[in-house]
N, C-alpha and C. Protein backbone atom coordinates (compact mmCIF):
# COMPACT_ATOMS: atom_id res chain seq x y z
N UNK A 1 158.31 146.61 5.69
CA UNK A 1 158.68 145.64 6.74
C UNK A 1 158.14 146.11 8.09
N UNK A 2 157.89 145.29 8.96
CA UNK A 2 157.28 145.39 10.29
C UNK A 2 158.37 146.11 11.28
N UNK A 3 158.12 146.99 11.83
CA UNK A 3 159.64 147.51 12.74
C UNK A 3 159.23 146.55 13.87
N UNK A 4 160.75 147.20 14.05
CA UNK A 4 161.49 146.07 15.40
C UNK A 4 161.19 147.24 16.42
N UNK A 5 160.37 146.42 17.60
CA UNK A 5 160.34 147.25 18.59
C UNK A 5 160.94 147.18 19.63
N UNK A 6 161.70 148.10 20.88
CA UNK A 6 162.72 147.61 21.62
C UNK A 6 162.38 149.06 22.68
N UNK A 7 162.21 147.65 24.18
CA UNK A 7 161.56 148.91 25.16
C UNK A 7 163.11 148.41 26.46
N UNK A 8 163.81 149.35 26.81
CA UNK A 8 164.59 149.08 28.24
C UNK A 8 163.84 148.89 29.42
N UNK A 9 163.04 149.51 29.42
CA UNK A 9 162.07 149.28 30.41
C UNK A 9 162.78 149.63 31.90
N UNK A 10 163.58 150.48 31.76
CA UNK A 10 163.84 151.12 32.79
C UNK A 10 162.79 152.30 33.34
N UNK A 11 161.92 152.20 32.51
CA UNK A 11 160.47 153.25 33.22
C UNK A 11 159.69 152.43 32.45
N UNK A 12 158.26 152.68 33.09
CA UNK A 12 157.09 152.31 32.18
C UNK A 12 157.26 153.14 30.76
N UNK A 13 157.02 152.27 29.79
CA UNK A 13 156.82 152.54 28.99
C UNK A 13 155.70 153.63 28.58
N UNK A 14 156.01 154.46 27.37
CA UNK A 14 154.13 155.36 27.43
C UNK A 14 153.68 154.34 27.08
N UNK A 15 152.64 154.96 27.11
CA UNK A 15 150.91 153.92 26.81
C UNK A 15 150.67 153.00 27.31
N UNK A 16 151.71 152.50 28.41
CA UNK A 16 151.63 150.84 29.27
C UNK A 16 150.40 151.15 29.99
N UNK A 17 149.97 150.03 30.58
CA UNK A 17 148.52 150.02 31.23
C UNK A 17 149.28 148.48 32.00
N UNK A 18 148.65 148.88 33.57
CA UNK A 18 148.63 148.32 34.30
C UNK A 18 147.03 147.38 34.66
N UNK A 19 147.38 145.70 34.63
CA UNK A 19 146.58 144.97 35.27
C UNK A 19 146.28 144.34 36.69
N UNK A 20 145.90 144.46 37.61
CA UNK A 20 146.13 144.02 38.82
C UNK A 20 147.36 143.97 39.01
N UNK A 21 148.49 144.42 38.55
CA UNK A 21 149.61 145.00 38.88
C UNK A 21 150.56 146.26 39.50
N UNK A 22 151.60 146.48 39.98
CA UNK A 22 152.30 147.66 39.97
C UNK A 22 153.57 147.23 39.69
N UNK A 23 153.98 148.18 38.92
CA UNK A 23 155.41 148.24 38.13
C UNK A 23 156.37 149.61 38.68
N UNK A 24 157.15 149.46 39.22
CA UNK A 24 158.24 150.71 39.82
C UNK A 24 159.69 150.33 39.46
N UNK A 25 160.03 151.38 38.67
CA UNK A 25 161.89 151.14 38.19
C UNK A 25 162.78 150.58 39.41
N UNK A 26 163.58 149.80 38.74
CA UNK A 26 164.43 148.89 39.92
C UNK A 26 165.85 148.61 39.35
N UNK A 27 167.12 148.77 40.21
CA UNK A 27 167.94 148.53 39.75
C UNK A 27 168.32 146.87 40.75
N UNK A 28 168.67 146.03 40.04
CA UNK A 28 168.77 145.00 40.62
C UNK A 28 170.16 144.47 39.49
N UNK A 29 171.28 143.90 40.64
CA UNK A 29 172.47 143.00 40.15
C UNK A 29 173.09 143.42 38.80
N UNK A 30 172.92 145.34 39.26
CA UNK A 30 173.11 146.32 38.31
C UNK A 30 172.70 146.63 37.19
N UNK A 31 171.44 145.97 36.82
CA UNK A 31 170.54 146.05 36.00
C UNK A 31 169.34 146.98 36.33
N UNK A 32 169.38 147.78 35.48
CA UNK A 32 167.85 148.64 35.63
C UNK A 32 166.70 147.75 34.70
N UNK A 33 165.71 148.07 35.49
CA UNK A 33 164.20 147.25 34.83
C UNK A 33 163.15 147.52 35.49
N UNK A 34 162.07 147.20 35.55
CA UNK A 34 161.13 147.61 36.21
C UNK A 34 160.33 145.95 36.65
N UNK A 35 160.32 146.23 38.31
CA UNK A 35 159.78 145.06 39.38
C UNK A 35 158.38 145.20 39.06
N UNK A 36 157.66 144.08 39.18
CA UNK A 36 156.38 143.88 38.97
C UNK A 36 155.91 143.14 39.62
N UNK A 37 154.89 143.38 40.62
CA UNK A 37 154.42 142.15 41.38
C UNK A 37 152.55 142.56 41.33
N UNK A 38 151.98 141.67 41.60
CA UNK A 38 150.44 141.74 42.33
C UNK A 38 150.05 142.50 43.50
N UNK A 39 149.26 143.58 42.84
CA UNK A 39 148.67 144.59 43.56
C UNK A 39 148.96 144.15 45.04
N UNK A 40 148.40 144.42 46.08
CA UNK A 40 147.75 143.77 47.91
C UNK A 40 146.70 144.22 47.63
N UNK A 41 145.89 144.73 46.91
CA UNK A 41 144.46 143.65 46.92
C UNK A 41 144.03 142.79 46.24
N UNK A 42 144.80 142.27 45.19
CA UNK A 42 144.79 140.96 44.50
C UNK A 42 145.66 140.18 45.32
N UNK A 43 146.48 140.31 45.76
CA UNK A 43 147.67 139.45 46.28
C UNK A 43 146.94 138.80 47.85
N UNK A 44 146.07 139.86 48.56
CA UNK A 44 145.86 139.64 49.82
C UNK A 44 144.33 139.42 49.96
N UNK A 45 143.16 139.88 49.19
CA UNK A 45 142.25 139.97 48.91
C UNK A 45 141.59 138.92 47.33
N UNK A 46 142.48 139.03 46.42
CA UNK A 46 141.48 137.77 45.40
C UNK A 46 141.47 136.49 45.52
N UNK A 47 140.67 136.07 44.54
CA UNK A 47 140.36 134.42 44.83
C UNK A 47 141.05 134.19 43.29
N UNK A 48 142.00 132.69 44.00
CA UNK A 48 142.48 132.10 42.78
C UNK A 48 141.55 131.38 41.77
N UNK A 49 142.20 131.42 40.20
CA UNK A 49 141.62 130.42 39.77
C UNK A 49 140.06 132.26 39.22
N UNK A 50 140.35 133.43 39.50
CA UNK A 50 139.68 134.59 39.35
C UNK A 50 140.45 136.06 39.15
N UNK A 51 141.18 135.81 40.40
CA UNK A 51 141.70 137.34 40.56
C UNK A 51 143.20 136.88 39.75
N UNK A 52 143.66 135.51 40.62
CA UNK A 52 144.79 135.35 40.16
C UNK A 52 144.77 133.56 39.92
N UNK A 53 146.38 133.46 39.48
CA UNK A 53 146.54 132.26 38.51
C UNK A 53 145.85 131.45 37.51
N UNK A 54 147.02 132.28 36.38
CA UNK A 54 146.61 131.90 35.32
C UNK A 54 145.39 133.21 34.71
N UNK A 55 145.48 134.51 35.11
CA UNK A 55 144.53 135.68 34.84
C UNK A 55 145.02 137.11 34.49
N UNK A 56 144.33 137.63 33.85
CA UNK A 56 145.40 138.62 33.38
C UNK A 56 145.86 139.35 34.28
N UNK A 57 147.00 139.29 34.66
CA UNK A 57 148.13 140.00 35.60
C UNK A 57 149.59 140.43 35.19
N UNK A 58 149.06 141.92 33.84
CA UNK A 58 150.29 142.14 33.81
C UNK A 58 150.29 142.95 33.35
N UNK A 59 151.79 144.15 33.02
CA UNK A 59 151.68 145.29 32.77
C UNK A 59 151.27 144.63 30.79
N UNK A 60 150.66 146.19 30.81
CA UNK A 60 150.69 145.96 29.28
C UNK A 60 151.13 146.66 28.41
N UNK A 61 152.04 146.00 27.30
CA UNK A 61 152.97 146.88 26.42
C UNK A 61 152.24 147.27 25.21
N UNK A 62 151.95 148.64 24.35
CA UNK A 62 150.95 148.61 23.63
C UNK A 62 152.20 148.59 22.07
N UNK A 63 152.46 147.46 21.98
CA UNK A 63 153.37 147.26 20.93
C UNK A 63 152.32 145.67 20.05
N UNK A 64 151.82 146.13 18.99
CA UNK A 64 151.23 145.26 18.39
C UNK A 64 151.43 144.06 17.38
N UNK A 65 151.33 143.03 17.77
CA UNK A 65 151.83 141.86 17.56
C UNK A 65 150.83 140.55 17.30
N UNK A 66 151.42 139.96 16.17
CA UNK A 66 150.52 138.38 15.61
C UNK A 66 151.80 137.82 15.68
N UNK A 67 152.20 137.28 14.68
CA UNK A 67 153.41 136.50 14.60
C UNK A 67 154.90 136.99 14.32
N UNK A 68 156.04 135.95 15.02
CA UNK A 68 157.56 136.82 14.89
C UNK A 68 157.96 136.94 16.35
N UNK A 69 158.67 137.61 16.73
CA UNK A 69 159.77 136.70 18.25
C UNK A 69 159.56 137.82 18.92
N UNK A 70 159.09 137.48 20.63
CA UNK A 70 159.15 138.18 21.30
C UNK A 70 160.38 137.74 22.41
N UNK A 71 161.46 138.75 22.89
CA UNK A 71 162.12 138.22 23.61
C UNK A 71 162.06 139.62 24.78
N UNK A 72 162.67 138.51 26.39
CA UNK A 72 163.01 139.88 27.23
C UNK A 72 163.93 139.34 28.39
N UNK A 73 164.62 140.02 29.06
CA UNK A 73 165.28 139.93 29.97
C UNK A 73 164.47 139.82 31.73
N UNK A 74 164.14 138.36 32.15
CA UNK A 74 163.52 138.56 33.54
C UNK A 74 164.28 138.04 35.21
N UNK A 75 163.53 137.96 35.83
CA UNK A 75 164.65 137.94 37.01
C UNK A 75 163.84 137.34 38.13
N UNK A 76 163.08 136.35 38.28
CA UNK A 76 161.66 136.10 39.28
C UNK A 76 162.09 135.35 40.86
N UNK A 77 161.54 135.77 41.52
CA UNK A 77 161.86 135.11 42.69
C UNK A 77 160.22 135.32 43.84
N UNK A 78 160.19 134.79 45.14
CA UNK A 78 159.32 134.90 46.12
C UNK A 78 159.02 136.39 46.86
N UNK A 79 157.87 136.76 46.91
CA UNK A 79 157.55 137.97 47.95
C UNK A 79 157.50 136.84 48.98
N UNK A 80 157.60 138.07 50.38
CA UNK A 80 157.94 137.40 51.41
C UNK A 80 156.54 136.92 52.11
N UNK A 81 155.48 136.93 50.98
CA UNK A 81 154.03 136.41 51.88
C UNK A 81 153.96 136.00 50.97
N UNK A 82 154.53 135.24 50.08
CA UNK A 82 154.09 133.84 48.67
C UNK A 82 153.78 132.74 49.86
N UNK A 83 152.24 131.76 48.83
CA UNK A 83 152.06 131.21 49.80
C UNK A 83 153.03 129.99 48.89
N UNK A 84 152.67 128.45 50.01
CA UNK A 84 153.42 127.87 50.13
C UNK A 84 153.62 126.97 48.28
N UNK A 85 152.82 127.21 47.46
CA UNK A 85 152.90 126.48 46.54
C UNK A 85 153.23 127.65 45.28
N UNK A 86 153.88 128.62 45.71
CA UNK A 86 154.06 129.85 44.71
C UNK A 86 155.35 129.52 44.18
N UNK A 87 155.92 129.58 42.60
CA UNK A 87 157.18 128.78 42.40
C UNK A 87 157.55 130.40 41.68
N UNK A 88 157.20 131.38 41.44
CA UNK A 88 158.42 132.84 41.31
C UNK A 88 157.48 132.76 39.66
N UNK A 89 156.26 132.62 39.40
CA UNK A 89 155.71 132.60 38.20
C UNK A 89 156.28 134.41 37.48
N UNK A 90 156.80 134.01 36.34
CA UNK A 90 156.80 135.13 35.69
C UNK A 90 157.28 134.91 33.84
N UNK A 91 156.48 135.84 33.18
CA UNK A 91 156.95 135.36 31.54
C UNK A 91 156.36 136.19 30.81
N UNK A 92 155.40 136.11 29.78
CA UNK A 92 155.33 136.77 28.48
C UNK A 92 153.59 136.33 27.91
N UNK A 93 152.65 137.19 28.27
CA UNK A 93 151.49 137.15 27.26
C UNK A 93 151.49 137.69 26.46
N UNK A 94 150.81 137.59 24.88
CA UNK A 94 150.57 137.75 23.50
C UNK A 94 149.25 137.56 22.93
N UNK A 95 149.27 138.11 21.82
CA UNK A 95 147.91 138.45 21.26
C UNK A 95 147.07 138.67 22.46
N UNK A 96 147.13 139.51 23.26
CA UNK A 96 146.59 140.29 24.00
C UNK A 96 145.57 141.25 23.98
N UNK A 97 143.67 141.30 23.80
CA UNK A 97 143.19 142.02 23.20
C UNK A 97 142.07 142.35 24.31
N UNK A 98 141.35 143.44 24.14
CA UNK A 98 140.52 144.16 24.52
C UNK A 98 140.97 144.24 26.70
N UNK A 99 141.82 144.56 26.18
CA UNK A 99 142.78 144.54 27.84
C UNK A 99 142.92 143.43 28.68
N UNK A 100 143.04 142.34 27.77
CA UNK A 100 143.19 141.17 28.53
C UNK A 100 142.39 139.81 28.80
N UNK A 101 141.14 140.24 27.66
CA UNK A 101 140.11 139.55 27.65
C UNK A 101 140.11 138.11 27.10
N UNK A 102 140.99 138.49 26.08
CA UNK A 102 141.74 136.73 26.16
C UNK A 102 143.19 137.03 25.60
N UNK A 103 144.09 136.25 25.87
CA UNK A 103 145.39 136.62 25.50
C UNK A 103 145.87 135.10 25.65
N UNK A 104 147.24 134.68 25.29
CA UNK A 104 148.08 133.27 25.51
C UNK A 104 149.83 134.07 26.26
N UNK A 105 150.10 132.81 26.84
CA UNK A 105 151.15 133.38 27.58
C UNK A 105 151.93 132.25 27.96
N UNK A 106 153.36 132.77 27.78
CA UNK A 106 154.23 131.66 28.39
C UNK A 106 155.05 131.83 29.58
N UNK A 107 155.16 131.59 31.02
CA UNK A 107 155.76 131.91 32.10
C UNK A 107 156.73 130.84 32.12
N UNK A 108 157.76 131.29 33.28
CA UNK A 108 158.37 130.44 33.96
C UNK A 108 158.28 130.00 35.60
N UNK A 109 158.70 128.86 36.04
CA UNK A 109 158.28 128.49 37.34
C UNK A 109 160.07 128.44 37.95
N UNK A 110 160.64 129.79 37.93
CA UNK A 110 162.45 129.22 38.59
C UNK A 110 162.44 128.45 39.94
N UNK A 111 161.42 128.29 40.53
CA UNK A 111 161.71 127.24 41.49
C UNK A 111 161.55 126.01 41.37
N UNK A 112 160.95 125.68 39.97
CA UNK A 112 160.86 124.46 39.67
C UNK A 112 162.06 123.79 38.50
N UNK A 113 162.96 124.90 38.55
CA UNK A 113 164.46 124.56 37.87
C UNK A 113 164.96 123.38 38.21
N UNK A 114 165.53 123.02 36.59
CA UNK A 114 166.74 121.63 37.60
C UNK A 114 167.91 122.11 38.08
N UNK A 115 168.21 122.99 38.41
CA UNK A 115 169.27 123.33 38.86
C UNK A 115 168.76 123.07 40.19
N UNK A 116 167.43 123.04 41.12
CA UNK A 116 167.48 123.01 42.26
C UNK A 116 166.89 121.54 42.71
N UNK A 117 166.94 120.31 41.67
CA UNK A 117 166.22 119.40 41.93
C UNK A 117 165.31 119.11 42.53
N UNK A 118 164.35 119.92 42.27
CA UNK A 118 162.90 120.05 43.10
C UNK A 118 162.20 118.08 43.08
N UNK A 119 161.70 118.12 43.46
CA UNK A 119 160.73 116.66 43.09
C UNK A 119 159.65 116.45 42.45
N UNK A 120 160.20 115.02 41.71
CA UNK A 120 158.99 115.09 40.47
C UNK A 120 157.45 114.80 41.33
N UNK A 121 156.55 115.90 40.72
CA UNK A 121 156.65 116.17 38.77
C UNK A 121 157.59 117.32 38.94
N UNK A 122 157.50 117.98 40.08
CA UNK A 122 157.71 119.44 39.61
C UNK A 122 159.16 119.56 38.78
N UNK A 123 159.68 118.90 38.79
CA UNK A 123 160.88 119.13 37.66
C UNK A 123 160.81 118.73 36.18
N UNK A 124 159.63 118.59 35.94
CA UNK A 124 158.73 118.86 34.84
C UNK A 124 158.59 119.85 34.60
N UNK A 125 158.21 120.54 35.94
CA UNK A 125 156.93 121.65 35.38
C UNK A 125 157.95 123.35 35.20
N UNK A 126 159.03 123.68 34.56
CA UNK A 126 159.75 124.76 34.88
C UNK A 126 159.03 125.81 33.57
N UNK A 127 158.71 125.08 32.77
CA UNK A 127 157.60 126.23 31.94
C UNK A 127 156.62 125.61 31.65
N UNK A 128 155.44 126.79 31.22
CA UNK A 128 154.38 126.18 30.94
C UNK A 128 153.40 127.56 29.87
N UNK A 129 152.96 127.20 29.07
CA UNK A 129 151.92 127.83 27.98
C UNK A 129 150.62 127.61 28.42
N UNK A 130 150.19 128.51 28.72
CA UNK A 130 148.39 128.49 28.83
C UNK A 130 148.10 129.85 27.92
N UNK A 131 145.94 129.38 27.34
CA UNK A 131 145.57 130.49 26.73
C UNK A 131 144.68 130.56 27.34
N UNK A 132 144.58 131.95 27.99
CA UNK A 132 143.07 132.60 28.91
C UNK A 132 141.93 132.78 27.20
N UNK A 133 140.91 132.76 27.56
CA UNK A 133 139.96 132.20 29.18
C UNK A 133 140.11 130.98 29.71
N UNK A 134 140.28 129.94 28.57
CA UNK A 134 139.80 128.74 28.17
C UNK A 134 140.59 127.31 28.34
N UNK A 135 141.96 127.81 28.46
CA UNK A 135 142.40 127.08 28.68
C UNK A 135 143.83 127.31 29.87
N UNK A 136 143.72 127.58 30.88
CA UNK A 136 144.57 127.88 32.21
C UNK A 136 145.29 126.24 32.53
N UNK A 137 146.72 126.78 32.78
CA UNK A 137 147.45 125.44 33.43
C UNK A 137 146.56 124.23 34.23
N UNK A 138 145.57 124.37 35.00
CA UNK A 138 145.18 123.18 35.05
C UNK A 138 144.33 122.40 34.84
N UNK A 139 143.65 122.91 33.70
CA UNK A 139 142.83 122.29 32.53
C UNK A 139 143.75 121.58 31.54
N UNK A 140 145.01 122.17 31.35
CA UNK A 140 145.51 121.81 30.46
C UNK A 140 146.21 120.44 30.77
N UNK A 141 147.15 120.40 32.28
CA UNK A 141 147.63 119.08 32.72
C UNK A 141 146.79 118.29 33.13
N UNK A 142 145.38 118.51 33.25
CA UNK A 142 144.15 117.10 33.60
C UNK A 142 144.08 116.79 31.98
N UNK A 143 144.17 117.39 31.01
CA UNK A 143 143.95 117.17 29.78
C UNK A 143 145.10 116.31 29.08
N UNK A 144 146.01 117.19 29.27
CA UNK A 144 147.11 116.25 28.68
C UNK A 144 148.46 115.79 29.49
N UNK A 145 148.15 115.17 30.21
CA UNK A 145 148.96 114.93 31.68
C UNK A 145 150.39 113.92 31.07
N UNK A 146 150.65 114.19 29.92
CA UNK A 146 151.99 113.60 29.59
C UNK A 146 152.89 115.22 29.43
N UNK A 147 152.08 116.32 29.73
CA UNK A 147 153.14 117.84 29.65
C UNK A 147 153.38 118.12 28.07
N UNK A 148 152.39 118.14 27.14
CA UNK A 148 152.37 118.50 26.15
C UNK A 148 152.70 119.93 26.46
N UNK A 149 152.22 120.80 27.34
CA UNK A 149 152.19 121.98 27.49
C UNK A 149 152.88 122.55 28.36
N UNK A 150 154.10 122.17 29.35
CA UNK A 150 154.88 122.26 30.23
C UNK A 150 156.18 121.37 29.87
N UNK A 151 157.06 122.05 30.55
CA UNK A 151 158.55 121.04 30.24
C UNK A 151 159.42 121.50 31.57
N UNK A 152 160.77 121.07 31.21
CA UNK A 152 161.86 121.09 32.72
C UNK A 152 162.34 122.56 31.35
N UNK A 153 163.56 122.94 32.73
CA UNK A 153 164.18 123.68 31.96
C UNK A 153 165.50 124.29 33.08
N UNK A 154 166.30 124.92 32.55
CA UNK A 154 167.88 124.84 33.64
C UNK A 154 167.41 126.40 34.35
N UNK A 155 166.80 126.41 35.15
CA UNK A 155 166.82 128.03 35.82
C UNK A 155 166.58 127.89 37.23
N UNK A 156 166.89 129.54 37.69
CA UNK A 156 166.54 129.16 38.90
C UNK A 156 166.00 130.44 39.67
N UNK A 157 165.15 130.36 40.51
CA UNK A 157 165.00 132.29 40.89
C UNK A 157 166.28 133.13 41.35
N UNK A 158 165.70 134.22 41.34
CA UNK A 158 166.37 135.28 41.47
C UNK A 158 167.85 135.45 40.77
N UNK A 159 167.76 134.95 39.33
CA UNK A 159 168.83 135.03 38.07
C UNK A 159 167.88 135.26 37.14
N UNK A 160 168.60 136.56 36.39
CA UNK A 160 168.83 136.67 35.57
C UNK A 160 168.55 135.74 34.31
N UNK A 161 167.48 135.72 33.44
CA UNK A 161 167.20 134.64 32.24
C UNK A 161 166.74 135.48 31.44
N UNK A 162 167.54 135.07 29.78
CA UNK A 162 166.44 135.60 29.05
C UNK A 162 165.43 134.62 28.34
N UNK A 163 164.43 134.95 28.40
CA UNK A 163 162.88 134.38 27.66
C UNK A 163 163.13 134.75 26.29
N UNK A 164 162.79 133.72 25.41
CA UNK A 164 162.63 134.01 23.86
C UNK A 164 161.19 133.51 23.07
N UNK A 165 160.43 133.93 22.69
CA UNK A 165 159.24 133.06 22.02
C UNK A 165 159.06 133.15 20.63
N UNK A 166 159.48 132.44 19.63
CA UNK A 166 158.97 132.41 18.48
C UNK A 166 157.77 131.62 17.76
N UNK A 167 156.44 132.85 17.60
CA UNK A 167 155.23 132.77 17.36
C UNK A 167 154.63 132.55 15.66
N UNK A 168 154.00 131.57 15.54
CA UNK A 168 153.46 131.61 14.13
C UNK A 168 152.29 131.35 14.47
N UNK A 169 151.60 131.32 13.15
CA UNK A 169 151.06 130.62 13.01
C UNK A 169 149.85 129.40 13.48
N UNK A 170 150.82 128.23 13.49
CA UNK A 170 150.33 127.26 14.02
C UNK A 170 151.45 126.57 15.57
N UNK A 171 152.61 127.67 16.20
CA UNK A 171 153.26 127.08 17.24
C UNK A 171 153.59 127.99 17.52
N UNK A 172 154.05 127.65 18.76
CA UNK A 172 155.45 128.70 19.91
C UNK A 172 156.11 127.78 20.26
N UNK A 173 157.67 128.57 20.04
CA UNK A 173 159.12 127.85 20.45
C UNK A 173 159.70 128.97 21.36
N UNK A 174 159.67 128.06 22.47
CA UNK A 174 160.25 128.60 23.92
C UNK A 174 161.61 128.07 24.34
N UNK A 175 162.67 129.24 24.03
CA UNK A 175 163.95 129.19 24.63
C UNK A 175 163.79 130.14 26.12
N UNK A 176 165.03 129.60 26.29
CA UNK A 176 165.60 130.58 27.83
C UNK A 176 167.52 130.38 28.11
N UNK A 177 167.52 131.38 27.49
CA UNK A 177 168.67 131.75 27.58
C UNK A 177 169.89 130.82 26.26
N UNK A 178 168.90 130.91 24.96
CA UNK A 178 169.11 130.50 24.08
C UNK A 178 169.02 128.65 23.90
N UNK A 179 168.92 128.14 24.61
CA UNK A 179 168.39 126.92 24.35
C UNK A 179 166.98 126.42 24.87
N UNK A 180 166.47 125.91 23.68
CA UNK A 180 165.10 125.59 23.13
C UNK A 180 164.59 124.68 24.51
N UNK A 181 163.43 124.95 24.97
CA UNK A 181 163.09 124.18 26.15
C UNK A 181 161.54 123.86 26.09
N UNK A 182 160.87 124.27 24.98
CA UNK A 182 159.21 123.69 24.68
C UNK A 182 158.74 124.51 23.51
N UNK A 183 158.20 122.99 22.78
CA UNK A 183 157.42 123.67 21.42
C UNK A 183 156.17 122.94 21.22
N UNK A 184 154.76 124.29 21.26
CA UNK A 184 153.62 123.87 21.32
C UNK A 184 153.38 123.86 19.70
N UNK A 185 152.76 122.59 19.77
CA UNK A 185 151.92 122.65 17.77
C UNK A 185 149.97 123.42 18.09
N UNK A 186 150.12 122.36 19.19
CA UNK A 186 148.46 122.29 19.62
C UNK A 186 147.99 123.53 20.27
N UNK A 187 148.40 124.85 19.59
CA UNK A 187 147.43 126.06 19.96
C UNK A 187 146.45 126.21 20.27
N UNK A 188 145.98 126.83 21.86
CA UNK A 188 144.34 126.76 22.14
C UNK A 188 143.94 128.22 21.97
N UNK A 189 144.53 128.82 21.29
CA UNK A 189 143.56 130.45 20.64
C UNK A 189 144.22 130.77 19.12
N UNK A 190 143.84 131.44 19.08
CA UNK A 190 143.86 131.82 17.39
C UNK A 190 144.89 133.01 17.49
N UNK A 191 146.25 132.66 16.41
CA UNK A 191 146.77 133.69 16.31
C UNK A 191 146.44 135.03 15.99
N UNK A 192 145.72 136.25 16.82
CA UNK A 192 145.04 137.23 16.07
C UNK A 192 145.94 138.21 16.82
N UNK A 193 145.83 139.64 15.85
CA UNK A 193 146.39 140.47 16.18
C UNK A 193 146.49 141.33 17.68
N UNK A 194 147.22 141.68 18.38
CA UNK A 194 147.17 141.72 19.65
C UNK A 194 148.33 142.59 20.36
N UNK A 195 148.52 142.95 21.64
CA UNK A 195 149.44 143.91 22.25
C UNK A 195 150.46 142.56 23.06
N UNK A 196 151.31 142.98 24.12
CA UNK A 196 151.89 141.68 24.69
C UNK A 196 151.70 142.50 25.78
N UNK A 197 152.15 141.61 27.30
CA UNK A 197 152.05 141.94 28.56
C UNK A 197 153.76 141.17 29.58
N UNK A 198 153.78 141.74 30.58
CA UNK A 198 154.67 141.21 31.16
C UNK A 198 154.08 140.47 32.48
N UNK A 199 153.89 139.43 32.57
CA UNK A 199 153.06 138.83 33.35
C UNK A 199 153.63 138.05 34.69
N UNK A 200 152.81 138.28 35.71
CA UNK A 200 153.49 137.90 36.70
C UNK A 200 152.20 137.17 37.37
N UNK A 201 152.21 136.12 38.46
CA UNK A 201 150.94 135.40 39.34
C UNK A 201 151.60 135.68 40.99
N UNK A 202 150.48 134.89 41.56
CA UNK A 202 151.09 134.99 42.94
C UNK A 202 151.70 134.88 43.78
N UNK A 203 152.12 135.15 44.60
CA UNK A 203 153.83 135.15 45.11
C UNK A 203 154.77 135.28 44.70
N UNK A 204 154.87 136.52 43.17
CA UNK A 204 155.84 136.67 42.70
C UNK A 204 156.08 138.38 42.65
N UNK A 205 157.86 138.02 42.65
CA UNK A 205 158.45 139.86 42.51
C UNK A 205 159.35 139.22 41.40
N UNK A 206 159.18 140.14 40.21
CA UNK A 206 159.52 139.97 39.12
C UNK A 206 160.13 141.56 38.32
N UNK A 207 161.66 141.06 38.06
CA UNK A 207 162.36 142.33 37.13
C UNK A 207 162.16 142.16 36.06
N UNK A 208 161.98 142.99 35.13
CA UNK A 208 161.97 142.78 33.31
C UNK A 208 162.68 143.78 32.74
N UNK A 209 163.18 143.71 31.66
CA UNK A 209 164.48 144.46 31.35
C UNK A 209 164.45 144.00 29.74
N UNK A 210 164.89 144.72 29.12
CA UNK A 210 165.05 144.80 27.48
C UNK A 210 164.15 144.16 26.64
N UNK A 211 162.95 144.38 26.80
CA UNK A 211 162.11 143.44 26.16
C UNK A 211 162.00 144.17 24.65
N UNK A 212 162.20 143.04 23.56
CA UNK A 212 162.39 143.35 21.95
C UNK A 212 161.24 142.59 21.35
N UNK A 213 160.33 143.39 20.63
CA UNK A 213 159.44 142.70 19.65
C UNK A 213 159.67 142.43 18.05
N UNK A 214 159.59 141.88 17.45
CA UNK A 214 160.21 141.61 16.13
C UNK A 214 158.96 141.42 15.39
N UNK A 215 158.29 142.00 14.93
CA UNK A 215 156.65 141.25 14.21
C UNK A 215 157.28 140.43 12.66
N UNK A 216 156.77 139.44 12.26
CA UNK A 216 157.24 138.96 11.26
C UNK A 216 156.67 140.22 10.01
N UNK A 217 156.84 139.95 8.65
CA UNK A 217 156.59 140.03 7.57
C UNK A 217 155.36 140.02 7.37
């Protein structure tokens, strides 16, 4: 059987590898975890749409994974120089290979929670699945602009959520905080064997805390 892997993440993990990121232990709302945000020279210096959104930006966990549930404990909110369209992006890439060269990932947007009745669309948009290279959030909503690949969902920054993803195959089923809030059929990469990442974009400070890998059978 595949072991169950289970990191507190109250320190970097060994073997983690950092992407245009830094990760430093944090105790936050008495939780230990480790904050993650975008370098300042990606944050202050790259070009979107390159350096950042929607690019690999995240620590990386060298726990190897195809299909079977990745879950973790996150906490996302604004740095105080997010620019004005930054919604606290933070979530979970998979099949993660050759350091990031293509990977799929599912974030959350807590400012685009219904708990804060943002305005549509954006109360649509509280998660969303993209697969680097090829297919980044806004290829995907010019493509399928009914939100095949985005949904609402009850959150809000700076709380406490846990992320759940159960991976096969041919889908991902995205809970948060145990109820089901988006399920993709229409995969744009190939389930292949891979590491996961804790991923964060711009204008975000992001805690992560108990992240559990489960590889199927």
């Amino acid at each position: 059987m595949p072991q169950r892997l289970s990191y507190p993440l109250a320190d970097l993990p060994v073997g983690a590898e950092l992407r245009s990121v830094t990760a430093i232990p944090a105790q936050v709302d008495g939780r230990a975890g480790l904050q993650v945000q975008l370098t300042d020279e990606v944050a202050h210096g790259g070009r979107p749409g390159v350096d950042y959104v929607d690019q690999p930006t995240f620590v990386i966990i060298p726990a190897e994974f195809r299909t079977g549930t990745i879950a973790v404990d996150l906490r996302a909110g604004l740095t105080v120089d997010a620019p004005d369209y930054a919604r606290g992006f933070a979530g979970l890439a998979y099949h993660l290979v050759e350091g990031g060269d293509r990977f799929e990932a599912v974030y959350l947007r807590p400012l685009n929670g219904a708990s804060l009745d943002p305005p549509a669309p954006r109360h649509l948009r509280a998660v969303q699945y993209f697969a680097y290279p090829d297919w980044p959030f806004s290829r995907l909503r010019d493509t399928y602009p009914e939100g095949v690949y985005e949904a609402s969902a009850d959150i809000a920054p700076d709380r406490w959520l846990h992320l759940c993803l159960v991976v096969d195959d041919s889908s991902v089923v995205v809970s948060v905080d145990g109820v089901e809030v988006l399920t993709v059929h229409d995969l744009k990469s190939a389930a292949v064997p891979g590491v996961i990442g804790l991923f964060v974009d711009i204008g975000t400070r992001a805690e992560f805390a108990n992240l559990v890998v489960e590889p199927s059978s």
